[in-house]
N, C-alpha and C. Protein backbone atom coordinates (compact mmCIF):
# COMPACT_ATOMS: atom_id res chain seq x y z
N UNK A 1 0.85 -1.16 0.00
CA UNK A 1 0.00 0.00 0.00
C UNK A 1 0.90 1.23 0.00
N UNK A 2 0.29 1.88 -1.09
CA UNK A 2 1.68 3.63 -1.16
C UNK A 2 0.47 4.20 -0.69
N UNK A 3 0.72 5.30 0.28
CA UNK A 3 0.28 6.25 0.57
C UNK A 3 1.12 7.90 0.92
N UNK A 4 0.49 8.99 0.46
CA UNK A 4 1.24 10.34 -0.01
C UNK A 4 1.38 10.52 1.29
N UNK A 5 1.69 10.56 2.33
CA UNK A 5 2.25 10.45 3.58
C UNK A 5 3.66 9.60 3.76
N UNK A 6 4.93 9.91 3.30
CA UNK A 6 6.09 9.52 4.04
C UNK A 6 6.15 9.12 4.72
N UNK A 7 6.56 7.69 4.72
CA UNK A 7 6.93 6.72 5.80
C UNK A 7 5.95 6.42 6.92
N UNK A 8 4.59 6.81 6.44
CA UNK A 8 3.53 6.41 7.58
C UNK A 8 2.78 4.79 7.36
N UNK A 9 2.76 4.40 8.80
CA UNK A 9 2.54 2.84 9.07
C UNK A 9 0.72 3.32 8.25
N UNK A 10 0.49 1.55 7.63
CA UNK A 10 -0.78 1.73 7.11
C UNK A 10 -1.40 0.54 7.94
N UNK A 11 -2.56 0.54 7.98
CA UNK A 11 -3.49 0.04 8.75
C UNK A 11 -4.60 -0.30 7.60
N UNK A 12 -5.48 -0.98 7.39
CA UNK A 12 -6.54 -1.53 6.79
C UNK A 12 -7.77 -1.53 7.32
N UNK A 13 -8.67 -0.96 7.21
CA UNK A 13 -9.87 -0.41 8.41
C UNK A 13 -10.49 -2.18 8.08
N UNK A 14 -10.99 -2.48 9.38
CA UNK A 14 -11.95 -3.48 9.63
C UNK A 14 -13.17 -3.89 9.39
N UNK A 15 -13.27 -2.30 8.95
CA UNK A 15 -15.01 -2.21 8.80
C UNK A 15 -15.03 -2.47 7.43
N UNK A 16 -14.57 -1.74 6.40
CA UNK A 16 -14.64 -2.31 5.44
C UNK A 16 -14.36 -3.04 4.51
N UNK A 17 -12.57 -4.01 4.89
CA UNK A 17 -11.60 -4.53 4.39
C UNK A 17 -11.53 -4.35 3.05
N UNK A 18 -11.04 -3.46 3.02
CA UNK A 18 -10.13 -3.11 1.60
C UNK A 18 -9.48 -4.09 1.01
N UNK A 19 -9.29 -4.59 -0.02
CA UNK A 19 -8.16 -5.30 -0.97
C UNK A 19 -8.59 -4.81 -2.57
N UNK A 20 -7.12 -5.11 -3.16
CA UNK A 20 -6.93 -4.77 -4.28
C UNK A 20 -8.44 -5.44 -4.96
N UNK A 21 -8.66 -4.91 -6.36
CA UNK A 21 -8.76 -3.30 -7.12
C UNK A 21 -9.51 -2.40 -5.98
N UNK A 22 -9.73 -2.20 -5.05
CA UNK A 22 -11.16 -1.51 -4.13
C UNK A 22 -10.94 0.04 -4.70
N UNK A 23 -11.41 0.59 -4.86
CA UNK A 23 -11.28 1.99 -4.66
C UNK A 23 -11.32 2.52 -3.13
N UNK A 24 -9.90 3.27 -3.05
CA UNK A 24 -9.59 3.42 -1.92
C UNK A 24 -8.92 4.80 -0.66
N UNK A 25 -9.61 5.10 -0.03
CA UNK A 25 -9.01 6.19 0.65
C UNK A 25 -8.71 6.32 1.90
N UNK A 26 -7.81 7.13 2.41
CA UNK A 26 -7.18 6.98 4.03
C UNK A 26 -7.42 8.32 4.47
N UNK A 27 -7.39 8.20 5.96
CA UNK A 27 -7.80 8.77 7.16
C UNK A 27 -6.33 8.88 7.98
N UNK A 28 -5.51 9.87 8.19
CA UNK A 28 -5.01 9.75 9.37
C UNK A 28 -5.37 9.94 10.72
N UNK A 29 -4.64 9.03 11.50
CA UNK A 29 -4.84 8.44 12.79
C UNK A 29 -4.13 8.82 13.76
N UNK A 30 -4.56 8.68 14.92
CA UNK A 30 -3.11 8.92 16.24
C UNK A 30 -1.67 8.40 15.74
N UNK A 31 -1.10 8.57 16.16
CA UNK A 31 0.25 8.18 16.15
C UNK A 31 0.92 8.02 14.73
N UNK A 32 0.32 9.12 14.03
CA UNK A 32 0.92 9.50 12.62
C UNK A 32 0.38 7.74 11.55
N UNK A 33 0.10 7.45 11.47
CA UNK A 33 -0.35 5.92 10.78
C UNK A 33 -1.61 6.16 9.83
N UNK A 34 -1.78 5.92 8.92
CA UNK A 34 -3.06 6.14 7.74
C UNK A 34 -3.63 4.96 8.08
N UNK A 35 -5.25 4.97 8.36
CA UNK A 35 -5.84 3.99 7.86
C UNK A 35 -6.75 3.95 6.82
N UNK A 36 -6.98 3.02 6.18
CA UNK A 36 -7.45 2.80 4.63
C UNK A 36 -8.66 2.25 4.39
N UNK A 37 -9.77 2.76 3.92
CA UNK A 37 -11.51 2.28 3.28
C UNK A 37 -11.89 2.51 2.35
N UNK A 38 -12.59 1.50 1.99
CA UNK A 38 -13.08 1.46 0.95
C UNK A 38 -14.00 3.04 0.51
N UNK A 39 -13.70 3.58 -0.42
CA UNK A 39 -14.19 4.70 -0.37
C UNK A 39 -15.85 4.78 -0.38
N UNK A 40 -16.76 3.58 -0.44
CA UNK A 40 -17.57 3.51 -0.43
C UNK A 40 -17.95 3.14 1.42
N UNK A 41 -17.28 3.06 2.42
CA UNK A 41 -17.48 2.48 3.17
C UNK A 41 -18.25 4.04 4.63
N UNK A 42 -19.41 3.31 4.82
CA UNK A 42 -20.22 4.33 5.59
C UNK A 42 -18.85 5.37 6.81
N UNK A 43 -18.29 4.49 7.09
CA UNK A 43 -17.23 5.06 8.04
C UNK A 43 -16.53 6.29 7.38
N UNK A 44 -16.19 6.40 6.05
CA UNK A 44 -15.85 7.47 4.98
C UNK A 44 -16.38 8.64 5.33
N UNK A 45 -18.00 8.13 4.61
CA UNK A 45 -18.84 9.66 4.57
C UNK A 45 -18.51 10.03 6.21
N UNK A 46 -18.96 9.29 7.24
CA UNK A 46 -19.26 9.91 8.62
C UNK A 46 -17.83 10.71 9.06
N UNK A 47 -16.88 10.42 8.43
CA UNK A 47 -15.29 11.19 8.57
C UNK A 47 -15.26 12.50 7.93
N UNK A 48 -16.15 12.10 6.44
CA UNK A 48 -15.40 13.31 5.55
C UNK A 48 -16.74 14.54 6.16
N UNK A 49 -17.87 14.32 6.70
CA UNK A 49 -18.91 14.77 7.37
C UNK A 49 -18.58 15.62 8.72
N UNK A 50 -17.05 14.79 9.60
CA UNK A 50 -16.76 15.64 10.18
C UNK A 50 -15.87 16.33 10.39
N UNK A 51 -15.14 16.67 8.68
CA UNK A 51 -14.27 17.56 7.99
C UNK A 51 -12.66 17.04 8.34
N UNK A 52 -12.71 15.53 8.28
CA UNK A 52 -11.16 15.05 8.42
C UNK A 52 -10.67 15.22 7.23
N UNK A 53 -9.82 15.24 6.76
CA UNK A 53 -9.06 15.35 5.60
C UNK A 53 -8.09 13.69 5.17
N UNK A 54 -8.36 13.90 3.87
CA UNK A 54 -8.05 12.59 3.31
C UNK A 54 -6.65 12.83 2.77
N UNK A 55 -6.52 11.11 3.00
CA UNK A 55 -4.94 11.26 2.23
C UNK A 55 -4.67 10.16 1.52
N UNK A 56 -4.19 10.55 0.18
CA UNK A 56 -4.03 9.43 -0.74
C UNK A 56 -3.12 8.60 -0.87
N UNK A 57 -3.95 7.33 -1.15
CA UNK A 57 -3.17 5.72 -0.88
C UNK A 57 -3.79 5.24 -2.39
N UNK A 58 -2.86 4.25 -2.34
CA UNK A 58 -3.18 3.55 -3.75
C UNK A 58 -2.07 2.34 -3.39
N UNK A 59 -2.76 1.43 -3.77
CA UNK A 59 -2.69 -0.23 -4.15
C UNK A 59 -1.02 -0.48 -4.86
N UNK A 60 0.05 -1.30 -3.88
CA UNK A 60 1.16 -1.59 -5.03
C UNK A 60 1.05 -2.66 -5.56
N UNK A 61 2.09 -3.07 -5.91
CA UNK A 61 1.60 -4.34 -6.78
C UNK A 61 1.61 -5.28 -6.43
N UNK A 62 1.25 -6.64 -6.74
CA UNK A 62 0.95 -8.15 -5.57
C UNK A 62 0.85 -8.28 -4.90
N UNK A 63 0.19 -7.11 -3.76
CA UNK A 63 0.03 -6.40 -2.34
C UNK A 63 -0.92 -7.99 -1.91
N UNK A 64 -0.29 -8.28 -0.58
CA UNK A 64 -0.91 -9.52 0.29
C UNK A 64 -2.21 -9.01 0.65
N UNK A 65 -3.16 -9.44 0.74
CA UNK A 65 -4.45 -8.91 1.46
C UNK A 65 -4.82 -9.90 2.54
N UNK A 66 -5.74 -9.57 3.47
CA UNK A 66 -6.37 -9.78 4.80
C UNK A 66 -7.74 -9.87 4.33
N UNK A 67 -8.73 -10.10 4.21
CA UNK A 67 -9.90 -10.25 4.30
C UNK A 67 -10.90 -11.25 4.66
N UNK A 68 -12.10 -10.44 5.20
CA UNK A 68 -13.45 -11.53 6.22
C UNK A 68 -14.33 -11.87 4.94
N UNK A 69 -14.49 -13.00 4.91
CA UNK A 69 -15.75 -13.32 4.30
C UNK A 69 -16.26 -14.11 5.31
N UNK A 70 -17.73 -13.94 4.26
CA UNK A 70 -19.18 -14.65 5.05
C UNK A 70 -19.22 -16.01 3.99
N UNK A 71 -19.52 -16.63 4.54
CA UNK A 71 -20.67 -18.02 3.74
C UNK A 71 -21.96 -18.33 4.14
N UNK A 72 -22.62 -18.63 3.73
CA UNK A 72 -23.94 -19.12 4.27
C UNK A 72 -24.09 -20.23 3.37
N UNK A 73 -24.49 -21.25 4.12
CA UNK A 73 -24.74 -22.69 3.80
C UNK A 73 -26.24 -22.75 4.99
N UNK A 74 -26.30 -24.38 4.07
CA UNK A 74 -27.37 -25.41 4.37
C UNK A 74 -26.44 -26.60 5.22
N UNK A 75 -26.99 -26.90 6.19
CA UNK A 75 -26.58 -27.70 7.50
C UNK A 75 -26.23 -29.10 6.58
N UNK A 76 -24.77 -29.61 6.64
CA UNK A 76 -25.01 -31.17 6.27
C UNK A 76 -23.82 -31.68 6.99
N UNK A 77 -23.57 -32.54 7.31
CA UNK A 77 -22.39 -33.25 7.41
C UNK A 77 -21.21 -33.13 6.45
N UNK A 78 -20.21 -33.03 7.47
CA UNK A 78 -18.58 -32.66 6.84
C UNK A 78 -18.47 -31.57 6.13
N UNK A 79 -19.62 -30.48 5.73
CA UNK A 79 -19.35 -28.80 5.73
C UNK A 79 -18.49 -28.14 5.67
N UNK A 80 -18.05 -28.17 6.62
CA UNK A 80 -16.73 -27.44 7.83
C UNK A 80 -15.55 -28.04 6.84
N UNK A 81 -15.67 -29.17 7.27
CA UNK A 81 -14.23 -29.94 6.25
C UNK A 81 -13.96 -29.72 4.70
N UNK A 82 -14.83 -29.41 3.89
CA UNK A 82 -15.13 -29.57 3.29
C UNK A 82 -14.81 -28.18 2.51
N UNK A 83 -15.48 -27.06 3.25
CA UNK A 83 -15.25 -25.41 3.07
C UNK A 83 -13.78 -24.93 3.27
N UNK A 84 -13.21 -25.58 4.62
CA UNK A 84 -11.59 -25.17 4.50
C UNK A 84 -10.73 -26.04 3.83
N UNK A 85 -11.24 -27.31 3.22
CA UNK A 85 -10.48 -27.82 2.25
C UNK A 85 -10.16 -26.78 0.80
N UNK A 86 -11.14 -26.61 0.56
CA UNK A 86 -11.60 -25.85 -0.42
C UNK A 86 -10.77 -24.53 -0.65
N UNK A 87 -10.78 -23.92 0.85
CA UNK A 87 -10.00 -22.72 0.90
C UNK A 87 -8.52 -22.98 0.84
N UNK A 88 -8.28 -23.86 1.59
CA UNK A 88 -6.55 -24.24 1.35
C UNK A 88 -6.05 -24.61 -0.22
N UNK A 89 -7.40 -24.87 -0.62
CA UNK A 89 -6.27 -25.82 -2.13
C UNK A 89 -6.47 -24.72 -3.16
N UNK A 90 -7.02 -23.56 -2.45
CA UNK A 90 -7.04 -22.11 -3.07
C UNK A 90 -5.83 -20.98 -2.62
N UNK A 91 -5.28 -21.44 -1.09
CA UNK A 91 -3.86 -20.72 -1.05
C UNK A 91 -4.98 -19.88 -0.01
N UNK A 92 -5.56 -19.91 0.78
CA UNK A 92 -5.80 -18.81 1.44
C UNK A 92 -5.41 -19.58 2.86
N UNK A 93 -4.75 -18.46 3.49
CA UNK A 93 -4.64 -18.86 5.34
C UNK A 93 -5.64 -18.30 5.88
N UNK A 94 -6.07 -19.61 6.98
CA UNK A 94 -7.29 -19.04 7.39
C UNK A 94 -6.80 -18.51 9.28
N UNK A 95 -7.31 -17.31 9.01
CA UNK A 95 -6.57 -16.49 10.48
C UNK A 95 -7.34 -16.76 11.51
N UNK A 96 -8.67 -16.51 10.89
CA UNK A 96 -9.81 -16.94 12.10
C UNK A 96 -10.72 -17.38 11.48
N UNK A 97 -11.88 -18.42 12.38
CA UNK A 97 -13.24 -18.36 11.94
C UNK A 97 -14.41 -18.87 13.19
N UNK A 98 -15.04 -18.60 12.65
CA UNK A 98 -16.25 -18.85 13.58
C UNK A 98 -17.55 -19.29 12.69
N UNK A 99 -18.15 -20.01 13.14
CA UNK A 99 -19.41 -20.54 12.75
C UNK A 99 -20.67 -20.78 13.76
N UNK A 100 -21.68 -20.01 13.49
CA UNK A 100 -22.51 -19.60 14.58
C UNK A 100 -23.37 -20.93 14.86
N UNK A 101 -24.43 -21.08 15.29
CA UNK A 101 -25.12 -22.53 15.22
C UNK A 101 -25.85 -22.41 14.13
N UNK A 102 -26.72 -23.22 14.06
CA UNK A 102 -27.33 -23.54 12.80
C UNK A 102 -29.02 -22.97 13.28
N UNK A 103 -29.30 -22.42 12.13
CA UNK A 103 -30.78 -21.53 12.46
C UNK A 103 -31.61 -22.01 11.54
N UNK A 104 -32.79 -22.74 11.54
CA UNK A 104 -33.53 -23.38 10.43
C UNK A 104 -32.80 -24.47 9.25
N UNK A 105 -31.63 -25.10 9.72
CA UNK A 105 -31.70 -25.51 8.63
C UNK A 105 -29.85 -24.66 8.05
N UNK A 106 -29.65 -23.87 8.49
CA UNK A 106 -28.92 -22.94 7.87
C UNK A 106 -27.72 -22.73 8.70
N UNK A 107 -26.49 -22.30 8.31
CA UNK A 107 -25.79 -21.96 9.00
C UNK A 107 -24.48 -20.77 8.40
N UNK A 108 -24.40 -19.98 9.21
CA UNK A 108 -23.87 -18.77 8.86
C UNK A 108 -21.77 -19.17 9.37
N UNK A 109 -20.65 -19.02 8.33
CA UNK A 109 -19.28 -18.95 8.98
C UNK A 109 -19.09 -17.65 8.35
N UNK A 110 -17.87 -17.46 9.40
CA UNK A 110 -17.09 -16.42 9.09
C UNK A 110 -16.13 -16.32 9.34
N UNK A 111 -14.78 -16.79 7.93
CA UNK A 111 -13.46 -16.53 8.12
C UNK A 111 -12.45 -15.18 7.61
N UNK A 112 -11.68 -14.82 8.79
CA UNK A 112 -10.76 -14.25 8.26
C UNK A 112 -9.44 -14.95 7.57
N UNK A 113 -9.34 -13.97 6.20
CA UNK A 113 -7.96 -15.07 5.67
C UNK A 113 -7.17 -14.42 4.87
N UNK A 114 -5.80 -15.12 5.22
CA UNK A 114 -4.55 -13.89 4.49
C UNK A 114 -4.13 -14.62 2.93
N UNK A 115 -4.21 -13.79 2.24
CA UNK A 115 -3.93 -14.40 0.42
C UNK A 115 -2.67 -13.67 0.49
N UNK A 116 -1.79 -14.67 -0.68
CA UNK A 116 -0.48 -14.22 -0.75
C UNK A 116 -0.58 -12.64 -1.44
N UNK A 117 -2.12 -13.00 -2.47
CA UNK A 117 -2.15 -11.86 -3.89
C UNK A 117 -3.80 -11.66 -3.84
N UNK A 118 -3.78 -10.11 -3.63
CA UNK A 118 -4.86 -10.02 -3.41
C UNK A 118 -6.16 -10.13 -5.03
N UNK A 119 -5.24 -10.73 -5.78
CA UNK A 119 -6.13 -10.99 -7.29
C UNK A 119 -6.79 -12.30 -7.23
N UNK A 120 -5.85 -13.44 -6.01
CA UNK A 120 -6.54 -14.33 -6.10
C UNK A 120 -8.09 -14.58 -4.81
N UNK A 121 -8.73 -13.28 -4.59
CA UNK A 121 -9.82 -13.39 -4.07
C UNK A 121 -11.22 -14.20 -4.88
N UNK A 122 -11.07 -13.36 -5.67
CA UNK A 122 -12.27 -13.93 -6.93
C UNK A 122 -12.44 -15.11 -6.66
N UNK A 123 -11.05 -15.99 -6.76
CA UNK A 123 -10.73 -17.67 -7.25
C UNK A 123 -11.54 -18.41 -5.78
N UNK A 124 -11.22 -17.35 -4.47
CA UNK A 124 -11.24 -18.46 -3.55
C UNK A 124 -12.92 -18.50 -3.32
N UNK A 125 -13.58 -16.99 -3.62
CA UNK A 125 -15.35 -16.91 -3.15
C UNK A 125 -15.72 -17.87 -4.09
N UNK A 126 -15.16 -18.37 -5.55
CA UNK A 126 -15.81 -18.96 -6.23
C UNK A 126 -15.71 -20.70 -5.89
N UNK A 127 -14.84 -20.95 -5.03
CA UNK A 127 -14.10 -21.92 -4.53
C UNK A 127 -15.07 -22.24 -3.55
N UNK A 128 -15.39 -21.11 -2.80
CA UNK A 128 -16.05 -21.56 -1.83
C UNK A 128 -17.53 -22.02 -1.81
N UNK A 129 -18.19 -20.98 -2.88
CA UNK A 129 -18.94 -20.87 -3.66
C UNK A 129 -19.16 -22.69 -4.20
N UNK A 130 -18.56 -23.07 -4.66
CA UNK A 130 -18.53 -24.51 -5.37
C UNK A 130 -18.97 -25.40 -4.62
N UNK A 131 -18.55 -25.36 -2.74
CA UNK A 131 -18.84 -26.48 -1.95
C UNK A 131 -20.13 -26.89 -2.08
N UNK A 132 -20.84 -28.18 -2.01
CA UNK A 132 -22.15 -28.44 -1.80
C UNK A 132 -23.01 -28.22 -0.34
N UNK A 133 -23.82 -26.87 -0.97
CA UNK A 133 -24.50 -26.61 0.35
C UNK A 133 -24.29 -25.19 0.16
N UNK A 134 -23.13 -24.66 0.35
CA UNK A 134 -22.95 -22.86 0.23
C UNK A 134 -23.82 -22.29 -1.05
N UNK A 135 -24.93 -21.57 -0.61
CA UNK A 135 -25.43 -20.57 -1.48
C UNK A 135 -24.99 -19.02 -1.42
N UNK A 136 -23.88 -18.98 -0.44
CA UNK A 136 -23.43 -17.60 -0.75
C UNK A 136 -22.37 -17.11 -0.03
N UNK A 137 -21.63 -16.06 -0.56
CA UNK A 137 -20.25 -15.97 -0.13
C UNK A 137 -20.11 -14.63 -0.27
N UNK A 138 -19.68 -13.75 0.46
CA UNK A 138 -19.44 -12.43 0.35
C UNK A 138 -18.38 -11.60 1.90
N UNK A 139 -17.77 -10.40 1.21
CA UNK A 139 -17.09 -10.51 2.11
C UNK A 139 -17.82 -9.25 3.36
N UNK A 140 -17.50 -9.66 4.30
CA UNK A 140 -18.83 -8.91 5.28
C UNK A 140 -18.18 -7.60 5.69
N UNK A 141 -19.22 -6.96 6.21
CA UNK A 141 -18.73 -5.60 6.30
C UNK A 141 -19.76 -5.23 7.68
N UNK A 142 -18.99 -4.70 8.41
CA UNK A 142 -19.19 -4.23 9.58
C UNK A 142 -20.31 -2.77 9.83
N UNK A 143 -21.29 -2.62 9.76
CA UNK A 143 -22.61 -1.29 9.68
C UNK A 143 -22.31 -0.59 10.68
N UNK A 144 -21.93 -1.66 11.71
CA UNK A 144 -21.93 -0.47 12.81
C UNK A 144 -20.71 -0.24 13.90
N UNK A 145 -19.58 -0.22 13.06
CA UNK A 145 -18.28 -0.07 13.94
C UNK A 145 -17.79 1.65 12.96
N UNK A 146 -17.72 2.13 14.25
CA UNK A 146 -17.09 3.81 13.71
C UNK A 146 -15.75 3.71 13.38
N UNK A 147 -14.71 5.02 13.32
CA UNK A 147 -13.67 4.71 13.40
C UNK A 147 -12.90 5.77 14.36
């Protein structure tokens, strides 16, 4: 991540996890450090609303990314196994996850996971996307965390 700030540490806002292509803009922070959102991300407007000033960042090249996705599946046996197989033989590390219980029938995960290249996102939602049972995959975004 280049950002027009000299030598300032970058940070990746949570709320809206940025990765390459996103369109993207930063906020400086305490301790001199930019953090970075999606310029579409509600946390933006509520900043630029209370007249912070932006500072431009832009994407380098084969930049590693961090990002949360959601899945939502249908309850079956070996799921679980099945979804992080899927993700590994796609190259993604999985940092965290959680999977809530199952509600009708249904069940909601959510992993965080580090890609070497943030181009190969596409490959892994569609990856995940593929398991039997997942009808949907997206990467989640936080409504109600400020910054």
């Amino acid at each position: 991540m280049l950002t027009d700030q000299e030598g300032a540490a970058v940070r990746l806002a949570g709320c809206c996890t940025p990765v390459p292509p996103d369109e993207v803009t930063g906020f400086a922070v305490r301790g001199g450090a930019v953090t970075v959102h999606r310029t579409g991300c509600a946390a933006v407007a509520r900043m630029k609303g209370a007249g912070r000033a932006e500072v431009g960042v832009r994407w380098g090249e084969g930049a590693e990314c961090r990002v949360t996705l959601v899945a939502e599946s249908f309850v079956r046996p070996h799921l679980l196994a099945d979804l992080t197989e899927a993700m590994a033989v796609e190259g993604a590390e999985i940092v965290s996850a959680t999977v809530e219980p199952p509600e009708r029938q249904q069940v909601r995960h959510t992993y965080t996971v580090q890609l070497p290249d943030a181009a190969q996102l596409p490959a892994l939602m569609r990856a995940m996307r593929d398991v039997a049972g997942v009808y949907d995959v997206s990467r989640a975004q936080r409504h109600d965390q400020g910054v």
